[in-house]
Protein backbone atom coordinates (compact mmCIF):
# COMPACT_ATOMS: atom_id res chain seq x y z
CA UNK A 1 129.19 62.66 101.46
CA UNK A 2 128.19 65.31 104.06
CA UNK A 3 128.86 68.14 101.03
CA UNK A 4 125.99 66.26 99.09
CA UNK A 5 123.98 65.89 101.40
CA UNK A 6 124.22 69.62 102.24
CA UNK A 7 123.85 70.60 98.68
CA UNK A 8 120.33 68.84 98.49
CA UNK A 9 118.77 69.97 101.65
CA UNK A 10 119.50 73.58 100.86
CA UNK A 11 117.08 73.99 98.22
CA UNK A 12 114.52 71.23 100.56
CA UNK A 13 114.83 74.23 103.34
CA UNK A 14 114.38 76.77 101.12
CA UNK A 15 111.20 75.06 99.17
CA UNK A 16 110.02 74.36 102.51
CA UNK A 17 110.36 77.95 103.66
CA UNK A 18 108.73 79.03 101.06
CA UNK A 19 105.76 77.20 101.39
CA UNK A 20 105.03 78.07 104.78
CA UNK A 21 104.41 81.48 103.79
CA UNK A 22 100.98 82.66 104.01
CA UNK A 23 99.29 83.14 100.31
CA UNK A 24 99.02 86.65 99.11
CA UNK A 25 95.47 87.94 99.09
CA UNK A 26 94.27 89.28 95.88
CA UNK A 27 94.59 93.13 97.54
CA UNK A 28 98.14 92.56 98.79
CA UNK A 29 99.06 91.19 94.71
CA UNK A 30 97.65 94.44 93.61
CA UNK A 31 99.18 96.60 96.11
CA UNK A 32 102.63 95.30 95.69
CA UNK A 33 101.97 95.33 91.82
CA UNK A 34 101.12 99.36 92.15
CA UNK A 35 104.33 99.60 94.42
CA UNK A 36 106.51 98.20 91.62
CA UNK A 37 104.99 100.28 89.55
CA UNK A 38 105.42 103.41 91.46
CA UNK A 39 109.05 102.31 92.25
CA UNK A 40 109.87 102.06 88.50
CA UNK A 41 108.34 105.19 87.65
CA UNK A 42 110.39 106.81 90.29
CA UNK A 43 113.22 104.64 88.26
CA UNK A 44 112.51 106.22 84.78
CA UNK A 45 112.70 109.72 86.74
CA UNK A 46 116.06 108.87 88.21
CA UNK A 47 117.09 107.48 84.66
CA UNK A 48 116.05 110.63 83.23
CA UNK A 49 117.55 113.08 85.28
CA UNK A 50 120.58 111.56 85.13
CA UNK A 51 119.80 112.09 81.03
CA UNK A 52 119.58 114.93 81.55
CA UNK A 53 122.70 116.02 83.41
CA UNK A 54 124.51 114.76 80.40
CA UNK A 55 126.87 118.01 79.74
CA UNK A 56 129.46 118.94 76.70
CA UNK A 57 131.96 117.02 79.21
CA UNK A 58 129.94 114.05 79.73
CA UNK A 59 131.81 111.06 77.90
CA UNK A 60 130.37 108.77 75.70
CA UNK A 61 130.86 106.06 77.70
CA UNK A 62 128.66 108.43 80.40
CA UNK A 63 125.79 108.80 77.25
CA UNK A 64 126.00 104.82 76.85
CA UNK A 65 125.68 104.15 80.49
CA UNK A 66 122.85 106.80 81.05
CA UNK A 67 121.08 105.61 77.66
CA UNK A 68 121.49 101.72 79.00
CA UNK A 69 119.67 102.75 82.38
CA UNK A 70 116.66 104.60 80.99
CA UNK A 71 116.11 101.25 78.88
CA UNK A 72 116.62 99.09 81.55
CA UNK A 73 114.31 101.27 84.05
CA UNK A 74 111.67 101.71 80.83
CA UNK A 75 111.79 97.59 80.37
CA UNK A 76 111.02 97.44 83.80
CA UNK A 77 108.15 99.90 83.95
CA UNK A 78 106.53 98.07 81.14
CA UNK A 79 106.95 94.86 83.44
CA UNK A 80 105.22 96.32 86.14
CA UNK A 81 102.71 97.71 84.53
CA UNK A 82 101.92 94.54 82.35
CA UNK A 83 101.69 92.53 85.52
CA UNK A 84 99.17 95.26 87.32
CA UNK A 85 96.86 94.90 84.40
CA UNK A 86 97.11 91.35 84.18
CA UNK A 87 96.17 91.19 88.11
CA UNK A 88 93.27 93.58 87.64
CA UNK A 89 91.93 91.81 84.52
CA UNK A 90 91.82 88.38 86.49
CA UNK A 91 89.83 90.00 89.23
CA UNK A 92 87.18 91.42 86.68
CA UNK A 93 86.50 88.54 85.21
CA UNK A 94 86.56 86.26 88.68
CA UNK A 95 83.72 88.79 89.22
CA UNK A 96 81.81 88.60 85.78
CA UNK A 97 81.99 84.79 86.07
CA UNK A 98 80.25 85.17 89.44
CA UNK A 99 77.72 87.25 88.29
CA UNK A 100 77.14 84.92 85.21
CA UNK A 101 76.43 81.91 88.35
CA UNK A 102 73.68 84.46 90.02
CA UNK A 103 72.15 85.49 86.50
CA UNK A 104 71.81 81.88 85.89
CA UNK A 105 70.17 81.09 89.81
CA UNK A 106 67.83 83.85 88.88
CA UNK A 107 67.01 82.77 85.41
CA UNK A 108 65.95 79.06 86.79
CA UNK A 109 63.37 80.75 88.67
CA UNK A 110 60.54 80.68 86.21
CA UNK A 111 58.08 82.62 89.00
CA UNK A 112 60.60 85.70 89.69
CA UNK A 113 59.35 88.94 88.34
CA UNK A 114 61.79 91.17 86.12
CA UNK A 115 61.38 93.62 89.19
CA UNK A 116 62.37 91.13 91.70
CA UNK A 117 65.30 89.91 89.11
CA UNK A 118 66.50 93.38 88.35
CA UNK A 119 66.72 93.96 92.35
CA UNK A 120 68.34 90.91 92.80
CA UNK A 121 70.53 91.30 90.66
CA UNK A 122 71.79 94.93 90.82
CA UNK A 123 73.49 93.93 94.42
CA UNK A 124 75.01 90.69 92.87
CA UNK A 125 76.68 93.01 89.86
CA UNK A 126 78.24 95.68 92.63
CA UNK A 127 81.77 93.80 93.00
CA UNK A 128 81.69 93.19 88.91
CA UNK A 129 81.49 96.95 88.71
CA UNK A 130 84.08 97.91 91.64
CA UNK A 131 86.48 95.31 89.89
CA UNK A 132 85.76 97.36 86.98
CA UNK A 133 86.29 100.73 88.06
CA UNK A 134 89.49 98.74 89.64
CA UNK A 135 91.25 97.73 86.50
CA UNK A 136 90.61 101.14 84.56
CA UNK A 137 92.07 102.86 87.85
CA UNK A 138 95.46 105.21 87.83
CA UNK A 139 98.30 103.82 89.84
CA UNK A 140 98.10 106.44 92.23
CA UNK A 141 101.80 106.79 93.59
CA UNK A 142 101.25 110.06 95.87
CA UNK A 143 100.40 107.65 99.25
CA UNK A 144 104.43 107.86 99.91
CA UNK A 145 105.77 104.56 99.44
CA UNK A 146 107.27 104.99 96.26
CA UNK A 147 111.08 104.03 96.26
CA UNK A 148 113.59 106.13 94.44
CA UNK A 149 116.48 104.22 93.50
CA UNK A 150 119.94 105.51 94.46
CA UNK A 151 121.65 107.33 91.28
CA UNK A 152 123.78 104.98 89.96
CA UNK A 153 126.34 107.12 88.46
């Protein structure tokens, strides 16, 4: 009886840890999105180096393993990467739907000038064009927190 009842509050504490953790802010998702990123590009180096070490002595069981961990570290680059875009993608359009709301605030008022419209609405479209320049951005991986996994051979 005390087993059981073990058994089911271990995954209650853990749910309940889980929830008490502060939300991710949009800016933390993409930064530890570009991390992954970095760290499986770092990955796909190791995997290739170790490629490329491959000698007339290697084995094929060597080849095998070295092919299997470039695929693996490849699958997971394309992981990372899919999940980056996919974050920067749902910011740009969280932004373009906001700008649709203010287009449609400044469209109600029949007595607004194009001028005053165009000014009003250049400041409203500055985030949709930062969230722009956002999602066609380069993972830039030279700040120095890119992980390099251990070799594994």
């Amino acid at each position: 009886m005390r087993r059981t009842a073990l058994l089911l509050g271990s995954p209650l504490l853990a749910l309940a840890l889980v929830a008490c953790q502060p939300k991710e802010t949009p800016e933390q998702a993409e930064q530890n999105a570009e991390s992954a990123v970095c760290t499986n590009l770092a990955a796909v180096g190791t995997a290739l180096e170790a490629v490329g070490e491959l000698s007339p002595s290697s084995t094929v069981g060597d080849a095998l393993k070295a092919r299997s961990n470039l695929s693996t570290a490849l699958a997971k680059l394309d992981q990372s990467e899919e999940a980056l875009d996919q974050l920067r993608v749902k910011e740009l359009q969280k932004q373009a739907k906001a700008f649709e709301k203010e287009v449609e605030k400044v469209t109600k008022k029949k007595d607004t000038t194009l001028e005053q419209a165009a000014e009003e609405l250049q400041v409203k479209l500055q985030p949709v064009l930062a969230a722009r320049s956002a999602a066609l951005a380069e993972v830039d991986c030279a700040n120095g927190d890119v992980v390099v996994p251990e070799s594994t051979n």
